[in-house]
Protein backbone atom coordinates (compact mmCIF):
# COMPACT_ATOMS: atom_id res chain seq x y z
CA UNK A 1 0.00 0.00 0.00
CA UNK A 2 1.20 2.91 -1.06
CA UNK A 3 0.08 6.54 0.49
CA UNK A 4 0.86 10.11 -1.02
CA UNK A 5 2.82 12.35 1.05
CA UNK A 6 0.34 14.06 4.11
CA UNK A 7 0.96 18.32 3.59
CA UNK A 8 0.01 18.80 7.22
CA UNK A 9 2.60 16.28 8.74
CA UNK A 10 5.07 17.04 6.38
CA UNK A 11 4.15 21.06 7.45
CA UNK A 12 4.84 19.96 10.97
CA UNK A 13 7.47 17.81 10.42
CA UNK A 14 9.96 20.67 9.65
CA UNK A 15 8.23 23.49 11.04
CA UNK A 16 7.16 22.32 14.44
CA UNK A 17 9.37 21.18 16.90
CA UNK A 18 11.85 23.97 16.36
CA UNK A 19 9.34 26.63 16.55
CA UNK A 20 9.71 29.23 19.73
CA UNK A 21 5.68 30.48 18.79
CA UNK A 22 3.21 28.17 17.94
CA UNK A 23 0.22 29.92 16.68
CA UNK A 24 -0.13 26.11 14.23
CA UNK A 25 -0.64 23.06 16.21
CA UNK A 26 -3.96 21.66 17.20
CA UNK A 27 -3.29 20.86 21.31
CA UNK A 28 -3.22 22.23 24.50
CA UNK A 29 -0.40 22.96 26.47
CA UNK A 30 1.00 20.17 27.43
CA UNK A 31 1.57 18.18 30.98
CA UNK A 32 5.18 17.28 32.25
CA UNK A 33 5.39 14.13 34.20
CA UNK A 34 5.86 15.84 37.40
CA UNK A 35 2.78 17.41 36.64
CA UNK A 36 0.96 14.27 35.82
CA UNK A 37 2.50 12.64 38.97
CA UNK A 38 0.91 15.63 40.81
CA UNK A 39 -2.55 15.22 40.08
CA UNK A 40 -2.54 11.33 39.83
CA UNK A 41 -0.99 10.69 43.01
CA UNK A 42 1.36 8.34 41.20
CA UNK A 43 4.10 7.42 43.37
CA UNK A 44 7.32 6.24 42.34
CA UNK A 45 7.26 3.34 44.13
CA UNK A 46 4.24 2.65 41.97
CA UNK A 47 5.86 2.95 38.75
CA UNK A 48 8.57 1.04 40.37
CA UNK A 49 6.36 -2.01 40.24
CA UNK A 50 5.75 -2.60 36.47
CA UNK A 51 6.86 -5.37 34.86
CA UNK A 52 7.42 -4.50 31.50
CA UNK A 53 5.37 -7.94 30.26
CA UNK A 54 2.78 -7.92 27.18
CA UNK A 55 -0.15 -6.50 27.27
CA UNK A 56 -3.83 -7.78 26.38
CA UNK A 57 -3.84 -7.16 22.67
CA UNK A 58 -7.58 -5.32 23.14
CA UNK A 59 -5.71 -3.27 26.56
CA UNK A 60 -5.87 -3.85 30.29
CA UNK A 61 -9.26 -4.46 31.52
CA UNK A 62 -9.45 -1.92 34.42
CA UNK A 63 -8.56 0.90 31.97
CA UNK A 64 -11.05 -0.13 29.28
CA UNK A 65 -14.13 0.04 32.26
CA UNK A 66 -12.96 2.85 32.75
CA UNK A 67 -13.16 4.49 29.15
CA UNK A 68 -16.24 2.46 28.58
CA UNK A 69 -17.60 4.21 31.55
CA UNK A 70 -16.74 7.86 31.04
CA UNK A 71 -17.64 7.77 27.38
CA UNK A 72 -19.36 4.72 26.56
CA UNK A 73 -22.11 2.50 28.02
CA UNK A 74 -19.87 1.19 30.63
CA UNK A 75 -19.09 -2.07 28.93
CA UNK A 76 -15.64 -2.69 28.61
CA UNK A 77 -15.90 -5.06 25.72
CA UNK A 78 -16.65 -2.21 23.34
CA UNK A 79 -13.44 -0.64 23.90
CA UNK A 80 -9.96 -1.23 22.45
CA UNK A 81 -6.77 0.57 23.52
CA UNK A 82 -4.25 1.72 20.65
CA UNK A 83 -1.42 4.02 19.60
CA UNK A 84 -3.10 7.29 19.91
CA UNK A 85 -6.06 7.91 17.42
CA UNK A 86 -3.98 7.52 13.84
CA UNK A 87 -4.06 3.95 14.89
CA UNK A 88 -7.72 3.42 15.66
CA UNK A 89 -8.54 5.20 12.46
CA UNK A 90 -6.23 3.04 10.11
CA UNK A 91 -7.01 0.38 11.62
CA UNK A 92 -11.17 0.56 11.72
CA UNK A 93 -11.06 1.78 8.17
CA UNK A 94 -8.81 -0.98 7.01
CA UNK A 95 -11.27 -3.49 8.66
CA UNK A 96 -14.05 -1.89 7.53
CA UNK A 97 -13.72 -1.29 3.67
CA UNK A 98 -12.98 -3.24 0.56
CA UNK A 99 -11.83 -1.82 -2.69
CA UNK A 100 -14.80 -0.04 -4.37
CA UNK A 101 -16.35 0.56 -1.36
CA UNK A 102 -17.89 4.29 -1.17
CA UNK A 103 -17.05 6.46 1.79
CA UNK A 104 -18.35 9.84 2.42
CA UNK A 105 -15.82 12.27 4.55
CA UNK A 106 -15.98 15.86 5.95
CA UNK A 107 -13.68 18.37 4.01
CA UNK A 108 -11.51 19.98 4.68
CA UNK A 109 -10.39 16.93 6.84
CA UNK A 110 -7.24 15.56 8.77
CA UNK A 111 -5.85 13.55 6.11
CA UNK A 112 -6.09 9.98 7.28
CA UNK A 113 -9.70 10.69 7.55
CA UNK A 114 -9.43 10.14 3.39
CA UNK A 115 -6.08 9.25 2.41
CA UNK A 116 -6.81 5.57 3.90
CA UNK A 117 -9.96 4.75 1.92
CA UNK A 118 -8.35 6.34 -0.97
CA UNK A 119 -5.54 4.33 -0.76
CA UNK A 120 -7.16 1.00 -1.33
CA UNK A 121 -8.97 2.01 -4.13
CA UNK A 122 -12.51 3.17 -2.47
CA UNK A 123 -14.62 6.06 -4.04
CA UNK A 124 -14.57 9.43 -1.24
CA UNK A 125 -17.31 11.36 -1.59
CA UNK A 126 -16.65 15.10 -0.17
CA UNK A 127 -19.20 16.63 2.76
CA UNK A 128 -17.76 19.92 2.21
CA UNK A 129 -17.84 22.40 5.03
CA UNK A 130 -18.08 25.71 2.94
CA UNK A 131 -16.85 28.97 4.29
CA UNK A 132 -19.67 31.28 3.10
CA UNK A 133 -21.37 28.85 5.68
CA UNK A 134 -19.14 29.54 8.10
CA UNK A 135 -18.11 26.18 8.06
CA UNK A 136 -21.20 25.20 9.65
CA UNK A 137 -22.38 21.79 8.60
CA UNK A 138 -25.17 21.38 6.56
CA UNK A 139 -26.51 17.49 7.49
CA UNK A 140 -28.99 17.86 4.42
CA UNK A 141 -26.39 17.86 2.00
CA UNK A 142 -24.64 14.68 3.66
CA UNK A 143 -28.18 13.10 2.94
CA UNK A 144 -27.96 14.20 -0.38
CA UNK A 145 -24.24 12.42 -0.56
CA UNK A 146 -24.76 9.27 0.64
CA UNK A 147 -26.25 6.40 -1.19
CA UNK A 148 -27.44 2.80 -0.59
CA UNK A 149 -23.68 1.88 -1.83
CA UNK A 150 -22.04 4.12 1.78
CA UNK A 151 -19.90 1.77 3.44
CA UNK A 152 -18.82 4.05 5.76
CA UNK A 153 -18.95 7.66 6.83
CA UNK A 154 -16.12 9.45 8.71
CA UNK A 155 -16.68 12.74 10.71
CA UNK A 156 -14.60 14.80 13.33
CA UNK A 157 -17.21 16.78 15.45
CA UNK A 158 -15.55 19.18 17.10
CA UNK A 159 -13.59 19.99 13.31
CA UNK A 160 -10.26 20.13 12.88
CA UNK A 161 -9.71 22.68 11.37
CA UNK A 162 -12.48 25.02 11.32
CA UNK A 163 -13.86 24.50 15.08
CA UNK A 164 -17.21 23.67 14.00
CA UNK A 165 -19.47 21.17 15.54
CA UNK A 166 -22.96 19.77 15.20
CA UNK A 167 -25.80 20.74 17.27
CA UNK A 168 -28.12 18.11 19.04
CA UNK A 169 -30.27 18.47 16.12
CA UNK A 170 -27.95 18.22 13.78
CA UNK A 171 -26.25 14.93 15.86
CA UNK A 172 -29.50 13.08 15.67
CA UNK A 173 -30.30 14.00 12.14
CA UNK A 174 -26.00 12.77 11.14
CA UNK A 175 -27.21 9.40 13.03
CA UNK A 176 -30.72 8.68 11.15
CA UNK A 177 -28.69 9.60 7.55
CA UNK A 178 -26.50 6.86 8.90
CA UNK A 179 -29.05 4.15 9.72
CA UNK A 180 -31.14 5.47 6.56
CA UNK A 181 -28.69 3.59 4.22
CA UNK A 182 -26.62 1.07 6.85
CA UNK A 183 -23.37 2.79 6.92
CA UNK A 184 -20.70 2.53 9.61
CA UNK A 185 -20.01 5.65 11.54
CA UNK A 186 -16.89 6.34 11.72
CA UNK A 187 -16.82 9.22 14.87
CA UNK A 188 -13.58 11.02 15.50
CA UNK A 189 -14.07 12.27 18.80
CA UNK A 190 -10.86 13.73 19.22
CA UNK A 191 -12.07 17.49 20.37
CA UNK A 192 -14.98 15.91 21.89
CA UNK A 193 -14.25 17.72 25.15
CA UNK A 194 -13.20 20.80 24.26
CA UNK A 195 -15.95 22.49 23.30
CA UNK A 196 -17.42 26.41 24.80
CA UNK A 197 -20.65 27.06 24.30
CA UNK A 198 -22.63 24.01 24.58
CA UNK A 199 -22.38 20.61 26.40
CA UNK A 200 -19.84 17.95 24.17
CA UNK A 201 -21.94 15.60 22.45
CA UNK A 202 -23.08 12.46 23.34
CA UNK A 203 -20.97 9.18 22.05
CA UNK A 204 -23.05 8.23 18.91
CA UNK A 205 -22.38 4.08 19.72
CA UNK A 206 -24.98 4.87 22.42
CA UNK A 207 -27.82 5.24 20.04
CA UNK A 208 -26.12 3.86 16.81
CA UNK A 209 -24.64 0.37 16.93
CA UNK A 210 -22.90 0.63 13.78
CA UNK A 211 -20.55 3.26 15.12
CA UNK A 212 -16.54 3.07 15.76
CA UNK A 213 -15.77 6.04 17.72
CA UNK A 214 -12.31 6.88 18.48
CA UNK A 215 -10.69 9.15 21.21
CA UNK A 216 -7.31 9.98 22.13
CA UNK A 217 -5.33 11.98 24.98
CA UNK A 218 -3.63 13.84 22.18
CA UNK A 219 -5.85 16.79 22.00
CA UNK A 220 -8.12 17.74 25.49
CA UNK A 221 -5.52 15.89 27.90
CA UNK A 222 -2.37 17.65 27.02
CA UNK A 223 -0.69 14.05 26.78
CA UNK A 224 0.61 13.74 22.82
CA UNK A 225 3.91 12.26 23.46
CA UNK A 226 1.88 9.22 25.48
CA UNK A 227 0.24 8.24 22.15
CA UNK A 228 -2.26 6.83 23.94
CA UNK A 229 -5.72 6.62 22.34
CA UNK A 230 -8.78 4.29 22.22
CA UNK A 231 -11.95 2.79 19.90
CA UNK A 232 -15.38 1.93 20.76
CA UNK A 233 -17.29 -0.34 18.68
CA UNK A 234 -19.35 -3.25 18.84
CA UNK A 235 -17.40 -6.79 20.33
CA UNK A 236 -17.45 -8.19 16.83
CA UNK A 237 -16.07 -5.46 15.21
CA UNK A 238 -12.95 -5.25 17.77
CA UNK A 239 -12.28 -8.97 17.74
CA UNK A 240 -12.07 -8.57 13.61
CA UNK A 241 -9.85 -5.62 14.22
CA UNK A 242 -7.56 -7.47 15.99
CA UNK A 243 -6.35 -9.40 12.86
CA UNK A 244 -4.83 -6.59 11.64
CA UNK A 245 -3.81 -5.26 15.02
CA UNK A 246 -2.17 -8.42 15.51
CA UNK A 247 0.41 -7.92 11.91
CA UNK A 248 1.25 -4.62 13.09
CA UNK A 249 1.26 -3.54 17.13
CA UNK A 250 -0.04 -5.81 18.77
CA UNK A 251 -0.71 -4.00 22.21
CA UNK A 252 0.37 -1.14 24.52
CA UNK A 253 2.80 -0.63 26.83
CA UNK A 254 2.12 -1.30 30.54
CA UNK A 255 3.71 1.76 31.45
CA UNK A 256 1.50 3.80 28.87
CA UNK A 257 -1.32 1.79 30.08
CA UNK A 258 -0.71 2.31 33.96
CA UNK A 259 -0.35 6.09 33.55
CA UNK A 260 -3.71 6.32 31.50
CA UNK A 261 -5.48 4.73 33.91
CA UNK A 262 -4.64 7.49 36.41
CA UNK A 263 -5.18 9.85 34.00
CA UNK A 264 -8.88 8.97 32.95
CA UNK A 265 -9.51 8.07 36.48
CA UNK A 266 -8.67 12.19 36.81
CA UNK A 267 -10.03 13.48 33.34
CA UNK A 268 -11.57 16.18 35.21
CA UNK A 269 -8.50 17.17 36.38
CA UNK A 270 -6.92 17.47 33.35
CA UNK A 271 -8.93 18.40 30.63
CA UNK A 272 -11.36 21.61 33.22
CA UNK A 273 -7.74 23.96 33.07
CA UNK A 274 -6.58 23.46 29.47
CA UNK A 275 -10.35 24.03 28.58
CA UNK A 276 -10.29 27.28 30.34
CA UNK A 277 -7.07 28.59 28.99
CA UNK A 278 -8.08 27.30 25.10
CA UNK A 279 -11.93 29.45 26.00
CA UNK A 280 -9.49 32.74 27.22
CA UNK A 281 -7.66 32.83 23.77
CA UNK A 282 -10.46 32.17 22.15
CA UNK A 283 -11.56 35.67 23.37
CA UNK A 284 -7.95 36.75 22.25
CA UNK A 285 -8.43 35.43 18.94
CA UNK A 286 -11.63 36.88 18.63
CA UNK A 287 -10.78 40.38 19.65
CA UNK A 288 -7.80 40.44 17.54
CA UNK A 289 -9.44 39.33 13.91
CA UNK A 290 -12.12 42.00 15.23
CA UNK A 291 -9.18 44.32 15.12
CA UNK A 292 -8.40 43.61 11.35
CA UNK A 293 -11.71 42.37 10.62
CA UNK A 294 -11.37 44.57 6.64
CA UNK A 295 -8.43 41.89 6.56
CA UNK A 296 -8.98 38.60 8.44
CA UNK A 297 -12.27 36.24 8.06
CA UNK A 298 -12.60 34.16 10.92
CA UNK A 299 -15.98 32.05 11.50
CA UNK A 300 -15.30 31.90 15.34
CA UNK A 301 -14.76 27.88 16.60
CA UNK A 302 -17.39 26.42 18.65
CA UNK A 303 -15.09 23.85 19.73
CA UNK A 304 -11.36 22.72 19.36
CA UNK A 305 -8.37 24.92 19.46
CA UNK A 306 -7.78 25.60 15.85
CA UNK A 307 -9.84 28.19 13.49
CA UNK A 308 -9.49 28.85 10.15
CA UNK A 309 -9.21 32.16 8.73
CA UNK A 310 -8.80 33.21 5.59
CA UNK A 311 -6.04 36.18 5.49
CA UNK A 312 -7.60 38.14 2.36
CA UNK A 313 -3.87 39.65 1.11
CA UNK A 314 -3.01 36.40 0.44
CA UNK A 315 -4.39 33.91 -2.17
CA UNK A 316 -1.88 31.23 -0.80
CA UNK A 317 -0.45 31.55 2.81
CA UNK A 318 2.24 29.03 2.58
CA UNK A 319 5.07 31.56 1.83
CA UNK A 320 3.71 33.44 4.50
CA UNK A 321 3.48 30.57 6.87
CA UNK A 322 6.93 29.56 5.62
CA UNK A 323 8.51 33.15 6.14
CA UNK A 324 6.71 33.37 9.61
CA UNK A 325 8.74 30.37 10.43
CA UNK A 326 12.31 31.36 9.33
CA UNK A 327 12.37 35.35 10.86
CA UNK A 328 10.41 34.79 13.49
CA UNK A 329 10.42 30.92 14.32
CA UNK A 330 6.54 30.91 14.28
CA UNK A 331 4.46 28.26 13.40
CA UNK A 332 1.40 28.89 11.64
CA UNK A 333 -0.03 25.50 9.14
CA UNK A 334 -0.91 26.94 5.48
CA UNK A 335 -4.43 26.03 4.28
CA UNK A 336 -2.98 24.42 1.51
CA UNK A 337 -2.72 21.43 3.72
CA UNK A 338 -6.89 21.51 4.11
CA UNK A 339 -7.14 22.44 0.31
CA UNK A 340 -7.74 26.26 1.03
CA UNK A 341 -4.41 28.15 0.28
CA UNK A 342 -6.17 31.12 1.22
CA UNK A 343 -6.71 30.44 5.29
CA UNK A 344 -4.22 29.17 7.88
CA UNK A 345 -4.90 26.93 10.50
CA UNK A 346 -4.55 28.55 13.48
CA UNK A 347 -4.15 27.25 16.85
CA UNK A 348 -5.24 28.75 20.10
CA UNK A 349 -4.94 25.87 22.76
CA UNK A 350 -1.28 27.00 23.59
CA UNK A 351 0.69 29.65 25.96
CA UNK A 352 -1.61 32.96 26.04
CA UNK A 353 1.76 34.90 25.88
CA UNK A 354 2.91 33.33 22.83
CA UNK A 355 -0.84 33.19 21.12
CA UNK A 356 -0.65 36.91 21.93
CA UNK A 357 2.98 37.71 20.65
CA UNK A 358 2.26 35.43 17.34
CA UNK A 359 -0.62 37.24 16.63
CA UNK A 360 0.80 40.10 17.23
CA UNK A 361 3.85 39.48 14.60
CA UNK A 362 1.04 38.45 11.78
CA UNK A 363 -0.78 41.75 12.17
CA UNK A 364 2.08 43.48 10.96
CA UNK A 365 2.84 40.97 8.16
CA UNK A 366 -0.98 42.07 7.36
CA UNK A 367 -0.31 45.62 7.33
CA UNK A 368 3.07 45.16 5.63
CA UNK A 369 1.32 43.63 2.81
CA UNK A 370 -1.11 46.19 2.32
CA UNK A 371 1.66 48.67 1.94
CA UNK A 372 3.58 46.79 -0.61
C-alpha cells in the first residue's frame, strides 16, 4: 500500500518542533510528568512495580471500564486501547472497507480521515464544510451524498480545522442519515471535550450500533507524546480488528497503560484547566481578527483549538506561513494542507503569551502587505 505524502505532517514535520511560537498546532499545552505525577498521586514506588510484560492485545481491563464508563455505556468489551487515534482510524477503516467501497468524509479533513480509503482504491465522496457557511455543517447535504452503496462515513465533530461542531439536532439527524442507508459511523471524537458554548456531544455508539468512535489523549488531555488513544465499537467489530492489530502492534505498553489509567480516572483534572485557557484565547483570537476584521475572516470555533481564517492579502499563505517560520520561528499550518491556500490553521490551545505575541507578529505581516 502505497500513500501520497500528508501536507500537514510534512508542514509539521519541519516546522514544528523547532518553533519558539506556535500559533499552528492543534493541542493544548502540554503536561510534564511531574505534573501528571501531581494530580494522579502516582508514586514512584508505583511505577517502580511494572513489569514490562505484554499486554492484552484489546488493553488492560481496568482501563477499558474505565473508558467504557466515562464515554461509553460502561461495557468494557466495546473498547480497544491503541497508539493514539492515527491507529484506531487506520485500523477501523482498514477493517471496515474493501476496494470499491464508497465512503463519504468531511472536508476539509485531517488527512487519514481520506487518504486511507483512498488508498485502497474506495470512491470518497466530499461533505464539504463551505466557508460562506461559516463552516457550519449542513446534514442535508450529507443526505444528499450518501447512497445505498455508503460503506462508511467518517466525521470529526468538534472539526479540525475550522472548530465547528454539530448541534443536538444536527447529531441526531447525522445518526438517522446513517441508519437510513446502513453505513458505519466512523466518529472522530478527538475534540470531543473541548468544546465552549454548549455541552460535548453524546458518544453516537450509544444510540447507533454501527458506530466506531475513536478518542485519544492527544488533544483535550495535554498528553501527545503518550500516544495513547482508544476505539469503541461493537465486540465483533474489535475482535475482527484485531487481525490486523495483531500484523502490526499488537498491544500497549504497561507503562503507557498504567499512567492512563490514572489519568482517565482524573479526566476532570486534566482536561477543566486546558479548557479554560483554550476558552481565554479564544476571546484573544476573537478580539484580535475583530481588530483587522477589513483583513482577516474568521468564522469563530465552537469547539477545538484551531480556526481557520482566511487572510484576504493572500491567495496562498504558505510563503507566509513559511517566512513566519524562518524570521520569526513561528508556526502557523498553510491552508494548503486543508485544500484552502487562502486560510491558515490557526491554533489557540497553547501559551496565552505566545498566542498573543504570534498574533501580534502576523498583524504586521498584514499591514506590511497592504503597503507593498
Amino acid at each position: 500500500m502505497n500513500f501520497d505524502g500528508a501536507l500537514l505532517e510534512d508542514w509539521m514535520r519541519d516546522h514544528y518542533h523547532d518553533a519558539a511560537i506556535d500559533i499552528g498546532s492543534s493541542g493544548v499545552l502540554d503536561y510534564s510528568l511531574g505534573q501528571v505525577r501531581q494530580l494522579t498521586g502516582i508514586e514512584p514506588g508505583d511505577l517502580d512495580e511494572i513489569v514490562f510484560r505484554d499486554s492484552p492485545c484489546l488493553g488492560r481491563d481496568d482501563l477499558r471500564e474505565a473508558i467504557a464508563s466515562r464515554w461509553g455505556d460502561g461495557d468494557a468489551r466495546r473498547v480497544m486501547l491503541t497508539h493514539g487515534g492515527s491507529e484506531a482510524i487506520y485500523v477501523a477503516l482498514q477493517t471496515l472497507l474493501e476496494p470499491g467501497d464508497q465512503v463519504v468524509a468531511l472536508h476539509p479533513a485531517y488527512h487519514s480521515h481520506v487518504s486511507v480509503a483512498e488508498s485502497m482504491g474506495c470512491e470518497v465522496l466530499r461533505w464539504r464544510l463551505r466557508a460562506e457557511d461559516k463552516f457550519r455543517p449542513d446534514v442535508e447535504e450529507l443526505a444528499r451524498l450518501v447512497t445505498a452503496r455508503t460503506k462508511v462515513i467518517v466525521v470529526n465533530f468538534p472539526h479540525n480545522p475550522t472548530g465547528a461542531t454539530l448541534d443536538l439536532a444536527g447529531f441526531r439527524r447525522l445518526l438517522e442519515i446513517a441508519d437510513n442507508v446502513g453505513a458505519y459511523l466512523l466518529w472522530d471524537g478527538a475534540f470531543t471535550d473541548l468544546v465552549y458554548d454548549d455541552a460535548p456531544l453524546p458518544d453516537p455508539g450509544l444510540t447507533y450500533p454501527r458506530t466506531v468512535s475513536i478518542g485519544t489523549f492527544s488533544k483535550a488531555f495535554g498528553l501527545p507524546g503518550m500516544r495513547f488513544g482508544w476505539c469503541m465499537a461493537d465486540p465483533e467489530m474489535l475482535r475482527a480488528m484485531t487481525n490486523l492489530r495483531d500484523r502490526i502492534t499488537l498491544s500497549l505498553s504497561p507503562l503507557v497503560e498504567f499512567i492512563a489509567l490514572r489519568v482517565v480516572q482524573r479526566a476532570d483534572a486534566f482536561i477543566a484547566p486546558r479548557l479554560k485557557n483554550a476558552k481565554a484565547n479564544r476571546g484573544l483570537l476573537a478580539d484580535w481578527a475583530a481588530q483587522h476584521e477589513d483583513h482577516v475572516d474568521l468564522p469563530l470555533p465552537l469547539g477545538g483549538v484551531t480556526a481557520f481564517p482566511q487572510l484576504r492579502p493572500w491567495r496562498d499563505t504558505t510563503e507566509l506561513c513559511r517566512r513566519l517560520g524562518e524570521t520569526s520561528n513561528i508556526l502557523l499550518v498553510p491552508g494548503r494542507a486543508f485544500d484552502h491556500p487562502g486560510r491558515v490553521r490557526l491554533g489557540f490551545g497553547g501559551d496565552r503569551s505566545q498566542l498573543s505575541k504570534g498574533l501580534d507578529i502576523l498583524g504586521a505581516e498584514i499591514a506590511a502587505s497592504l503597503k507593498s
